[in-house]
PDB file of N, CA and C in Angstrom:
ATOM      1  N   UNK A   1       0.827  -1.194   0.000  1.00  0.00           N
ATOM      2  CA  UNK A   1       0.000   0.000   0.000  1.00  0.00           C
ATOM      3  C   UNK A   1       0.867   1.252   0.000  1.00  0.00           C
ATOM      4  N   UNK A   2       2.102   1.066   0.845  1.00  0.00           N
ATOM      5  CA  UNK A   2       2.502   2.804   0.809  1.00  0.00           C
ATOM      6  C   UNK A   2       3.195   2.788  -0.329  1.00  0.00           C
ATOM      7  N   UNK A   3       3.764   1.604  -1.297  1.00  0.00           N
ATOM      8  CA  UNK A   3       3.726   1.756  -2.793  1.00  0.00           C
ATOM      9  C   UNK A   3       3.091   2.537  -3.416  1.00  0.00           C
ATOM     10  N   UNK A   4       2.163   2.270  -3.332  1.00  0.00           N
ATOM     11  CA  UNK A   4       1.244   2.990  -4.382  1.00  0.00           C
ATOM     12  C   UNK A   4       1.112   4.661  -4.089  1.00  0.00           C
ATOM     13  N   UNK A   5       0.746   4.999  -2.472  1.00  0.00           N
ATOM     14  CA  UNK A   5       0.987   6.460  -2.090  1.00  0.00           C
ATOM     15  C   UNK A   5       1.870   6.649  -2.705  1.00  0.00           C
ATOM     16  N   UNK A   6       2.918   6.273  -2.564  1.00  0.00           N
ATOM     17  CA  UNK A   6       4.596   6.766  -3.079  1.00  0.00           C
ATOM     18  C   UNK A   6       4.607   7.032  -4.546  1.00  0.00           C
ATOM     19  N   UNK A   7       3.911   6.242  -5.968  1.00  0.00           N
ATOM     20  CA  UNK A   7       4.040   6.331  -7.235  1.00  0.00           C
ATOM     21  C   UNK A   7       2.558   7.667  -6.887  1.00  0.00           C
ATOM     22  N   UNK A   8       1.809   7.597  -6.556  1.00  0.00           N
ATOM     23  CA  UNK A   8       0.725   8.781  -6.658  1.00  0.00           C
ATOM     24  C   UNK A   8       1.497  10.149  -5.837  1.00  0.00           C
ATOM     25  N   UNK A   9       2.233   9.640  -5.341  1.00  0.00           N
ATOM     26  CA  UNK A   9       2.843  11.174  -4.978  1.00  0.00           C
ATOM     27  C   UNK A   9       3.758  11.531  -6.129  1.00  0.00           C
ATOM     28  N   UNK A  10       4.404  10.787  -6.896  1.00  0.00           N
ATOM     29  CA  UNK A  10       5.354  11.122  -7.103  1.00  0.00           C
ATOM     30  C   UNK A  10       4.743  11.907  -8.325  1.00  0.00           C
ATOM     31  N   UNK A  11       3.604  11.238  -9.077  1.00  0.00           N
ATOM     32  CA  UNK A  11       2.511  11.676 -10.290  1.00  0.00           C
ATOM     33  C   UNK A  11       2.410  13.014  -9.893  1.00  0.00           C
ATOM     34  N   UNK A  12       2.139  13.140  -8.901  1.00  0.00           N
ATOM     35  CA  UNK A  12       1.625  14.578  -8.735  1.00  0.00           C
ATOM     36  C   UNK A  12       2.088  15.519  -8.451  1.00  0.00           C
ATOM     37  N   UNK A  13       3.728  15.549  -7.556  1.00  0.00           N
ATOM     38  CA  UNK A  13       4.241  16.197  -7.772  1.00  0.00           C
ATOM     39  C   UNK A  13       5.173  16.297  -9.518  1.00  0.00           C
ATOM     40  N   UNK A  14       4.936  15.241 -10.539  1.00  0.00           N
ATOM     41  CA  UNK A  14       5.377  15.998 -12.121  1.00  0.00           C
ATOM     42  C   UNK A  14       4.400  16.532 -12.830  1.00  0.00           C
ATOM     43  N   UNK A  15       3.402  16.333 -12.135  1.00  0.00           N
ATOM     44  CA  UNK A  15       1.870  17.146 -12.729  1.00  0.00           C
ATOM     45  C   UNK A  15       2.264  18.374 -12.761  1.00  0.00           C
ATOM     46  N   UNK A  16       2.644  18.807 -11.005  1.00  0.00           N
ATOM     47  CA  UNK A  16       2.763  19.909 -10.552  1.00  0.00           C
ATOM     48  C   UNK A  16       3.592  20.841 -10.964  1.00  0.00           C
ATOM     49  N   UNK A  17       4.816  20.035 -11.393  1.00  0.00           N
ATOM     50  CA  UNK A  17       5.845  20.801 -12.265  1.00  0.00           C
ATOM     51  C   UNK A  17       5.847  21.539 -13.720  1.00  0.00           C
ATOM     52  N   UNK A  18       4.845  19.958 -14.083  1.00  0.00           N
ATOM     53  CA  UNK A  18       4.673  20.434 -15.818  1.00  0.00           C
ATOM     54  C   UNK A  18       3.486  21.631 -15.492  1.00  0.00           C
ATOM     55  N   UNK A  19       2.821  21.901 -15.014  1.00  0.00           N
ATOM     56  CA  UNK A  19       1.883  23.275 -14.779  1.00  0.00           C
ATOM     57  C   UNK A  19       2.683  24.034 -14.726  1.00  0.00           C
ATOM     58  N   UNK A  20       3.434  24.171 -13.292  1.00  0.00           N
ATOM     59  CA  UNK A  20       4.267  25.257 -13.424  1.00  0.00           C
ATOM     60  C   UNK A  20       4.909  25.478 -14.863  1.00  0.00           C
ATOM     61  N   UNK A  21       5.483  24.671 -15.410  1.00  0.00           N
ATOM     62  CA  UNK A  21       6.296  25.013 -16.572  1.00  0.00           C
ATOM     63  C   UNK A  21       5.150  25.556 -17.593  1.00  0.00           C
ATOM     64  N   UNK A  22       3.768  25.489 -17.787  1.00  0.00           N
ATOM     65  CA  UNK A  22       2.847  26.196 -18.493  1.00  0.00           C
ATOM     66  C   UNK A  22       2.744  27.662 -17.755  1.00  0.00           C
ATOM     67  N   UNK A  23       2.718  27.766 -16.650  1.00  0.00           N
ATOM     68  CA  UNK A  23       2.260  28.840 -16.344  1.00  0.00           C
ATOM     69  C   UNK A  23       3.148  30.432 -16.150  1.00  0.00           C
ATOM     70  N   UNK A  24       4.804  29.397 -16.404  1.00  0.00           N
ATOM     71  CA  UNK A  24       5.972  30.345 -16.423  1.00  0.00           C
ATOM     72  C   UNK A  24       5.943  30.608 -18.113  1.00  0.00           C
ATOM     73  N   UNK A  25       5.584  29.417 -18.880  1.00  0.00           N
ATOM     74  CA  UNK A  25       5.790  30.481 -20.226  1.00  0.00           C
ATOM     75  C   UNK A  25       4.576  31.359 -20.358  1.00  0.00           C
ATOM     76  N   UNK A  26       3.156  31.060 -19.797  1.00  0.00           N
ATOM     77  CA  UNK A  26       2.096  32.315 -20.171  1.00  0.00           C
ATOM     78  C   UNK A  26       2.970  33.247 -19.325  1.00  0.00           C
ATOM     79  N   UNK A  27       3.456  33.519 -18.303  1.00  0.00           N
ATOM     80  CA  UNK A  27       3.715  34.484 -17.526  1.00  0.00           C
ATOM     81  C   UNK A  27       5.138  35.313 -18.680  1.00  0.00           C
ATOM     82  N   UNK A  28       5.586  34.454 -18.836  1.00  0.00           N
ATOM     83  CA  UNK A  28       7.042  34.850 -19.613  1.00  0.00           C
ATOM     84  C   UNK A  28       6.132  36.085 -21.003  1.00  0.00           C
ATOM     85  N   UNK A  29       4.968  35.083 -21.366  1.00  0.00           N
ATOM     86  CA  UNK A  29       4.862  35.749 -22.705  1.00  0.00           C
ATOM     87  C   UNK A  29       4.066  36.878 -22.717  1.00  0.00           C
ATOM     88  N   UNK A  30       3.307  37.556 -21.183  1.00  0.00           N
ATOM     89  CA  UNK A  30       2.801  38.711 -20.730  1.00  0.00           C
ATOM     90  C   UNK A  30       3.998  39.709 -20.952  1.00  0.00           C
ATOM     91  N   UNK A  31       5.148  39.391 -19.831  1.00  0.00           N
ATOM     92  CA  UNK A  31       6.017  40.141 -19.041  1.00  0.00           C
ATOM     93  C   UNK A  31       7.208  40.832 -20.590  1.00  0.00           C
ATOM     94  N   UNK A  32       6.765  39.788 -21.422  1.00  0.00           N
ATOM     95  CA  UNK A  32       7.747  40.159 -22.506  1.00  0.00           C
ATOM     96  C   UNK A  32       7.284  41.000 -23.539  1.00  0.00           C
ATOM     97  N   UNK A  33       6.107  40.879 -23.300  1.00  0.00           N
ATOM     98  CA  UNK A  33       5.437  42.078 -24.241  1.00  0.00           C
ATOM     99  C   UNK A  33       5.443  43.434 -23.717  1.00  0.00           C
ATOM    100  N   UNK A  34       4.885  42.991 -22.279  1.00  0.00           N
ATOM    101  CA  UNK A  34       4.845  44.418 -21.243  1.00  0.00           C
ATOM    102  C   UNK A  34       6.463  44.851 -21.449  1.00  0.00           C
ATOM    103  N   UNK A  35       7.245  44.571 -21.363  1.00  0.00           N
ATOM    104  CA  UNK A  35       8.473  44.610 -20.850  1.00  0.00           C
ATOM    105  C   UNK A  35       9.561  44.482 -22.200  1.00  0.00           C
ATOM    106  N   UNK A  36       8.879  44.344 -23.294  1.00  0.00           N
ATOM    107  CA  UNK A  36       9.819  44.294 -24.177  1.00  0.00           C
ATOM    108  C   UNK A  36      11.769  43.878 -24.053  1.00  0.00           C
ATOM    109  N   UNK A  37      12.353  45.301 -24.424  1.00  0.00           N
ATOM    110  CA  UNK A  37      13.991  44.765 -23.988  1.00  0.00           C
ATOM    111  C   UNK A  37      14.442  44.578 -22.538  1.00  0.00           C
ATOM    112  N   UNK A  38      13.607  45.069 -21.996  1.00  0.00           N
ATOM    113  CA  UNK A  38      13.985  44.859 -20.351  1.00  0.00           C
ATOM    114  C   UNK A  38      13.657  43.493 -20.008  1.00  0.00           C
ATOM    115  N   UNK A  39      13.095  42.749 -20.541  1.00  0.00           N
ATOM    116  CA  UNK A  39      12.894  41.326 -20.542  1.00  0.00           C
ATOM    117  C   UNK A  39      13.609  40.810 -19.543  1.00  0.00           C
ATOM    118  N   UNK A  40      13.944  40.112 -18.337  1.00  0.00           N
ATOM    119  CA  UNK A  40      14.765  38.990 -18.027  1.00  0.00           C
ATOM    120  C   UNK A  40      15.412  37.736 -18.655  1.00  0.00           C
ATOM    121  N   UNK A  41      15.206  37.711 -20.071  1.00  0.00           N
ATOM    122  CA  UNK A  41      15.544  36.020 -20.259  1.00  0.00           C
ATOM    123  C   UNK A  41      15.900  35.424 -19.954  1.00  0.00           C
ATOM    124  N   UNK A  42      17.090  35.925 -19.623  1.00  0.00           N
ATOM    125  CA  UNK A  42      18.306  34.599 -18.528  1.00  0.00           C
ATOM    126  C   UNK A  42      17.398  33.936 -17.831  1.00  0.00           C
ATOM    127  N   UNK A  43      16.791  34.752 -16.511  1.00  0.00           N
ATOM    128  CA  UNK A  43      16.305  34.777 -15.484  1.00  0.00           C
ATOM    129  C   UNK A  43      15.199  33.573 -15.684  1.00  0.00           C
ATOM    130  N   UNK A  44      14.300  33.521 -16.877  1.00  0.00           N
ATOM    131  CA  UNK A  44      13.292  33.169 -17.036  1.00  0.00           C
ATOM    132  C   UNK A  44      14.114  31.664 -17.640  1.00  0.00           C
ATOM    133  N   UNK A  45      15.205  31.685 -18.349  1.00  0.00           N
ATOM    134  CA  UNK A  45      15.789  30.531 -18.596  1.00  0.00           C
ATOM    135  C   UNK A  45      16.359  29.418 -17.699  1.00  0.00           C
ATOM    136  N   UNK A  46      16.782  29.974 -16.820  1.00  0.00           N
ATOM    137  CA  UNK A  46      17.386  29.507 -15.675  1.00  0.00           C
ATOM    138  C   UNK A  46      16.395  29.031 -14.354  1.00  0.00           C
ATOM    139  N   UNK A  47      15.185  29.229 -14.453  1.00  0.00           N
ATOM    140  CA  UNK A  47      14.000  28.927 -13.858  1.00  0.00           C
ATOM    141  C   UNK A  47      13.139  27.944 -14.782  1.00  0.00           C
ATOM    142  N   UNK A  48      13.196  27.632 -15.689  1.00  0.00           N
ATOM    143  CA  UNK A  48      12.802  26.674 -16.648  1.00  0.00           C
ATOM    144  C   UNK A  48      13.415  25.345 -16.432  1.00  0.00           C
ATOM    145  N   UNK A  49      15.236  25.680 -16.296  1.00  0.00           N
ATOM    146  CA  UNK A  49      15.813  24.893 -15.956  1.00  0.00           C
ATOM    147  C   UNK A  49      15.825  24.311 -14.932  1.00  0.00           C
ATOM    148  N   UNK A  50      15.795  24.961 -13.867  1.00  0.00           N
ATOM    149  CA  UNK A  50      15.654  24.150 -12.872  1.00  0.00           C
ATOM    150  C   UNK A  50      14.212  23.498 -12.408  1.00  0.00           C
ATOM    151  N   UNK A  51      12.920  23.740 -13.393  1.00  0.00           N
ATOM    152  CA  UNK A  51      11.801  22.634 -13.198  1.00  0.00           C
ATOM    153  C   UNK A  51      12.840  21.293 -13.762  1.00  0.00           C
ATOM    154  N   UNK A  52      12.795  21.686 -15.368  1.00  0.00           N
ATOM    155  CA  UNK A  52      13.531  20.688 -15.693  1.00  0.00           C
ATOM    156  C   UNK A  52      13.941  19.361 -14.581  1.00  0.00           C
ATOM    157  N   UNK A  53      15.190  19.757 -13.813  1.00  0.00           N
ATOM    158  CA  UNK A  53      16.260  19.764 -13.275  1.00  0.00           C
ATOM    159  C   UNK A  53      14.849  18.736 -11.977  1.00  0.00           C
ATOM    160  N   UNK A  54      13.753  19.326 -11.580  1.00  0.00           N
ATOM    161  CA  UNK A  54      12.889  18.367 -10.633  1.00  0.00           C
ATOM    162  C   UNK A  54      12.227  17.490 -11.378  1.00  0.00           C
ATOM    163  N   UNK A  55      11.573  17.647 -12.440  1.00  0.00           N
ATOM    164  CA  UNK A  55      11.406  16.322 -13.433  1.00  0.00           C
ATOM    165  C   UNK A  55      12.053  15.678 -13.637  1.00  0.00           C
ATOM    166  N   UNK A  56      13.743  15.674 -14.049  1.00  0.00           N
ATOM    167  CA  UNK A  56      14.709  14.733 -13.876  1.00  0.00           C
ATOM    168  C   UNK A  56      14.474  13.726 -12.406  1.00  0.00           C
ATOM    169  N   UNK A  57      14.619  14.692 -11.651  1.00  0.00           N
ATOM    170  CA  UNK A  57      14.426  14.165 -10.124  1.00  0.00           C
ATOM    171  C   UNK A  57      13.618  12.870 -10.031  1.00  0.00           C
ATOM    172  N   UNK A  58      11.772  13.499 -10.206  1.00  0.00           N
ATOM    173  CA  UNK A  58      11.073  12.776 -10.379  1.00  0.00           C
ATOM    174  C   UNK A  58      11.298  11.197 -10.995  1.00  0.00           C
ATOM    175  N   UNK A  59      11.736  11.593 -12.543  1.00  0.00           N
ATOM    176  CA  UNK A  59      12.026  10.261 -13.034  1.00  0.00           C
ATOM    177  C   UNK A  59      12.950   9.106 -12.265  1.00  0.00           C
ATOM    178  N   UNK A  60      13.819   9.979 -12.171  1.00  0.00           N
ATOM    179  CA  UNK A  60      15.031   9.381 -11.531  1.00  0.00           C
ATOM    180  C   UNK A  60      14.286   8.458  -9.929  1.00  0.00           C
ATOM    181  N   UNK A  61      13.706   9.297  -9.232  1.00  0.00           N
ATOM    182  CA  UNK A  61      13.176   8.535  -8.467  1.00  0.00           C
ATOM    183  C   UNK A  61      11.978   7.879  -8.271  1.00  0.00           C
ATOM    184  N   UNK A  62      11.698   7.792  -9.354  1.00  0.00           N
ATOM    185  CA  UNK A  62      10.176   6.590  -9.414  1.00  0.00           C
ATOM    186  C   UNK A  62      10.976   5.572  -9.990  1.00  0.00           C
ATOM    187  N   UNK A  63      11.879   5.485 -10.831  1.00  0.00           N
ATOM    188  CA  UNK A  63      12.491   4.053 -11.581  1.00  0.00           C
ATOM    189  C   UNK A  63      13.486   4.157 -10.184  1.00  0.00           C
ATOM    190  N   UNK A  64      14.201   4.505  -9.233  1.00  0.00           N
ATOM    191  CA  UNK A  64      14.618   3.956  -8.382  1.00  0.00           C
ATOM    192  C   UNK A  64      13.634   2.900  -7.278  1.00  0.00           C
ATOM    193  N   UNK A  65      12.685   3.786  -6.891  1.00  0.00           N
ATOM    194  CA  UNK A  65      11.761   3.395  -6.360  1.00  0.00           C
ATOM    195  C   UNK A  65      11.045   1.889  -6.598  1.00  0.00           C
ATOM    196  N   UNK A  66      11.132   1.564  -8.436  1.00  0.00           N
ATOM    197  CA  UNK A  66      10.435   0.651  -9.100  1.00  0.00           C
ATOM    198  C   UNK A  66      11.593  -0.752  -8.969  1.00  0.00           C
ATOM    199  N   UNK A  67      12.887  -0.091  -9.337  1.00  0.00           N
ATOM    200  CA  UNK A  67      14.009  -1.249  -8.960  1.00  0.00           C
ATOM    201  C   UNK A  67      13.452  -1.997  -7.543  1.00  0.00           C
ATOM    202  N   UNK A  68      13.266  -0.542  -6.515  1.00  0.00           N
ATOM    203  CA  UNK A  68      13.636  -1.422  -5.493  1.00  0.00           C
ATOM    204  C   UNK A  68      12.782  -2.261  -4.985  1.00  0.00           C
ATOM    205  N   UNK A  69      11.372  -2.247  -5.375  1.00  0.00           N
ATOM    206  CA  UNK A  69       9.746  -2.857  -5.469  1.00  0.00           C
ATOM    207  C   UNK A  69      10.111  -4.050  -5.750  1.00  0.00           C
ATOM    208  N   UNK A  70      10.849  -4.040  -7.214  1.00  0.00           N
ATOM    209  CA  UNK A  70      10.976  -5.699  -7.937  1.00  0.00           C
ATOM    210  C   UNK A  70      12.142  -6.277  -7.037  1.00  0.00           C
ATOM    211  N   UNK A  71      13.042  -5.572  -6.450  1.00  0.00           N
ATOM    212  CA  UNK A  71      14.099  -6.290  -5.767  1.00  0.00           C
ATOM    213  C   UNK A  71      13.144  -6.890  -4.816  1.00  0.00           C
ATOM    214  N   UNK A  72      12.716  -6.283  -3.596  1.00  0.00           N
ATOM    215  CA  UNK A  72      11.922  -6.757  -3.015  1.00  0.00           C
ATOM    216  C   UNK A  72      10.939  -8.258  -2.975  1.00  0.00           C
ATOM    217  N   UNK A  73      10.602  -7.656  -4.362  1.00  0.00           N
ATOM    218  CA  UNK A  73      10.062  -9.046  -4.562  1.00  0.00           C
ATOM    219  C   UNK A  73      10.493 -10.293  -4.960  1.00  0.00           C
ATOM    220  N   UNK A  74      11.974 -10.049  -5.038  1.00  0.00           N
ATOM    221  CA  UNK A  74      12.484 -10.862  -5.543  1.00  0.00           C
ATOM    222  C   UNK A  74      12.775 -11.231  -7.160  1.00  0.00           C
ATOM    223  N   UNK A  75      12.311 -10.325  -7.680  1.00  0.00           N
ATOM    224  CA  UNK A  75      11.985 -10.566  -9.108  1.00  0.00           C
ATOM    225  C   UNK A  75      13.124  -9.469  -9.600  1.00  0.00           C
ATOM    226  N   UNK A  76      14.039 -10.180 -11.158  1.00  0.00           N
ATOM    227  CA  UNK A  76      15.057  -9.311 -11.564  1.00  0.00           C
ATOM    228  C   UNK A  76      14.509  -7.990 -12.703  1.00  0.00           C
ATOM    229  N   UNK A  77      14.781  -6.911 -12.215  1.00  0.00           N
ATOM    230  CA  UNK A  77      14.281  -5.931 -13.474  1.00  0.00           C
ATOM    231  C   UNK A  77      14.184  -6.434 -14.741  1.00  0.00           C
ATOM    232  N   UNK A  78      15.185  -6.635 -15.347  1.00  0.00           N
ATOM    233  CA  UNK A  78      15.182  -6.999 -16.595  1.00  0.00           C
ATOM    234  C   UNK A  78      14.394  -8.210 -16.809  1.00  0.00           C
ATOM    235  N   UNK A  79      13.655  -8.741 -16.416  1.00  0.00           N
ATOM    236  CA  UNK A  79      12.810 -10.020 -16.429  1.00  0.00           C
ATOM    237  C   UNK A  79      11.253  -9.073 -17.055  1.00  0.00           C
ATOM    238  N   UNK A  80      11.262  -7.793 -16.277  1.00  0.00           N
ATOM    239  CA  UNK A  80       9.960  -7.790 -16.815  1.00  0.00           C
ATOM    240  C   UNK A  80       9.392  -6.835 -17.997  1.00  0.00           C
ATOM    241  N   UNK A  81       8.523  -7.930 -18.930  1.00  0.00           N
ATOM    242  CA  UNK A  81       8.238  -7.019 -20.027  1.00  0.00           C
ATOM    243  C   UNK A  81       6.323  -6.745 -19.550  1.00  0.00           C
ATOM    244  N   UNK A  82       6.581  -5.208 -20.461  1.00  0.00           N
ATOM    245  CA  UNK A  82       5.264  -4.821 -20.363  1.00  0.00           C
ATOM    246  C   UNK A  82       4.879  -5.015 -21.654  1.00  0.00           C
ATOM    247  N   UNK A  83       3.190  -5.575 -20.901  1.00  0.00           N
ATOM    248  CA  UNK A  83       2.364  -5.852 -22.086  1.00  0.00           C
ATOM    249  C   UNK A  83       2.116  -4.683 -23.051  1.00  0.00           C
ATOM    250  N   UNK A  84       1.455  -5.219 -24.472  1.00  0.00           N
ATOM    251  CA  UNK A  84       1.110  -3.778 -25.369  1.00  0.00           C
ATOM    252  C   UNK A  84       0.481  -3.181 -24.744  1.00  0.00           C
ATOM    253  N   UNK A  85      -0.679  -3.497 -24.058  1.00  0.00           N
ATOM    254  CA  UNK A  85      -1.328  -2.256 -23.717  1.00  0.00           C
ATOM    255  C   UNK A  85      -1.685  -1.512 -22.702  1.00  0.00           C
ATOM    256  N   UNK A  86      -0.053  -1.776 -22.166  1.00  0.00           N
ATOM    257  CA  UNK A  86       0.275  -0.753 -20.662  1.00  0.00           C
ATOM    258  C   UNK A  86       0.787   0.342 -21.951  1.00  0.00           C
TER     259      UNK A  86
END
Protein backbone atom coordinates (compact mmCIF):
# COMPACT_ATOMS: atom_id res chain seq x y z
CA UNK A 1 0.00 0.00 0.00
CA UNK A 2 2.50 2.80 0.81
CA UNK A 3 3.73 1.76 -2.79
CA UNK A 4 1.24 2.99 -4.38
CA UNK A 5 0.99 6.46 -2.09
CA UNK A 6 4.60 6.77 -3.08
CA UNK A 7 4.04 6.33 -7.24
CA UNK A 8 0.73 8.78 -6.66
CA UNK A 9 2.84 11.17 -4.98
CA UNK A 10 5.35 11.12 -7.10
CA UNK A 11 2.51 11.68 -10.29
CA UNK A 12 1.63 14.58 -8.73
CA UNK A 13 4.24 16.20 -7.77
CA UNK A 14 5.38 16.00 -12.12
CA UNK A 15 1.87 17.15 -12.73
CA UNK A 16 2.76 19.91 -10.55
CA UNK A 17 5.85 20.80 -12.27
CA UNK A 18 4.67 20.43 -15.82
CA UNK A 19 1.88 23.27 -14.78
CA UNK A 20 4.27 25.26 -13.42
CA UNK A 21 6.30 25.01 -16.57
CA UNK A 22 2.85 26.20 -18.49
CA UNK A 23 2.26 28.84 -16.34
CA UNK A 24 5.97 30.35 -16.42
CA UNK A 25 5.79 30.48 -20.23
CA UNK A 26 2.10 32.31 -20.17
CA UNK A 27 3.71 34.48 -17.53
CA UNK A 28 7.04 34.85 -19.61
CA UNK A 29 4.86 35.75 -22.70
CA UNK A 30 2.80 38.71 -20.73
CA UNK A 31 6.02 40.14 -19.04
CA UNK A 32 7.75 40.16 -22.51
CA UNK A 33 5.44 42.08 -24.24
CA UNK A 34 4.85 44.42 -21.24
CA UNK A 35 8.47 44.61 -20.85
CA UNK A 36 9.82 44.29 -24.18
CA UNK A 37 13.99 44.77 -23.99
CA UNK A 38 13.99 44.86 -20.35
CA UNK A 39 12.89 41.33 -20.54
CA UNK A 40 14.76 38.99 -18.03
CA UNK A 41 15.54 36.02 -20.26
CA UNK A 42 18.31 34.60 -18.53
CA UNK A 43 16.31 34.78 -15.48
CA UNK A 44 13.29 33.17 -17.04
CA UNK A 45 15.79 30.53 -18.60
CA UNK A 46 17.39 29.51 -15.68
CA UNK A 47 14.00 28.93 -13.86
CA UNK A 48 12.80 26.67 -16.65
CA UNK A 49 15.81 24.89 -15.96
CA UNK A 50 15.65 24.15 -12.87
CA UNK A 51 11.80 22.63 -13.20
CA UNK A 52 13.53 20.69 -15.69
CA UNK A 53 16.26 19.76 -13.27
CA UNK A 54 12.89 18.37 -10.63
CA UNK A 55 11.41 16.32 -13.43
CA UNK A 56 14.71 14.73 -13.88
CA UNK A 57 14.43 14.16 -10.12
CA UNK A 58 11.07 12.78 -10.38
CA UNK A 59 12.03 10.26 -13.03
CA UNK A 60 15.03 9.38 -11.53
CA UNK A 61 13.18 8.54 -8.47
CA UNK A 62 10.18 6.59 -9.41
CA UNK A 63 12.49 4.05 -11.58
CA UNK A 64 14.62 3.96 -8.38
CA UNK A 65 11.76 3.40 -6.36
CA UNK A 66 10.43 0.65 -9.10
CA UNK A 67 14.01 -1.25 -8.96
CA UNK A 68 13.64 -1.42 -5.49
CA UNK A 69 9.75 -2.86 -5.47
CA UNK A 70 10.98 -5.70 -7.94
CA UNK A 71 14.10 -6.29 -5.77
CA UNK A 72 11.92 -6.76 -3.02
CA UNK A 73 10.06 -9.05 -4.56
CA UNK A 74 12.48 -10.86 -5.54
CA UNK A 75 11.98 -10.57 -9.11
CA UNK A 76 15.06 -9.31 -11.56
CA UNK A 77 14.28 -5.93 -13.47
CA UNK A 78 15.18 -7.00 -16.59
CA UNK A 79 12.81 -10.02 -16.43
CA UNK A 80 9.96 -7.79 -16.82
CA UNK A 81 8.24 -7.02 -20.03
CA UNK A 82 5.26 -4.82 -20.36
CA UNK A 83 2.36 -5.85 -22.09
CA UNK A 84 1.11 -3.78 -25.37
CA UNK A 85 -1.33 -2.26 -23.72
CA UNK A 86 0.28 -0.75 -20.66
Amino acid sequence: MMEKEIRRTLQRLRRTVEKAERELSALEGTIRTAEAGDFPADDYSEARAHMRDVVQFVDEETARLRMKILETGGIEPGRIRRSSGA
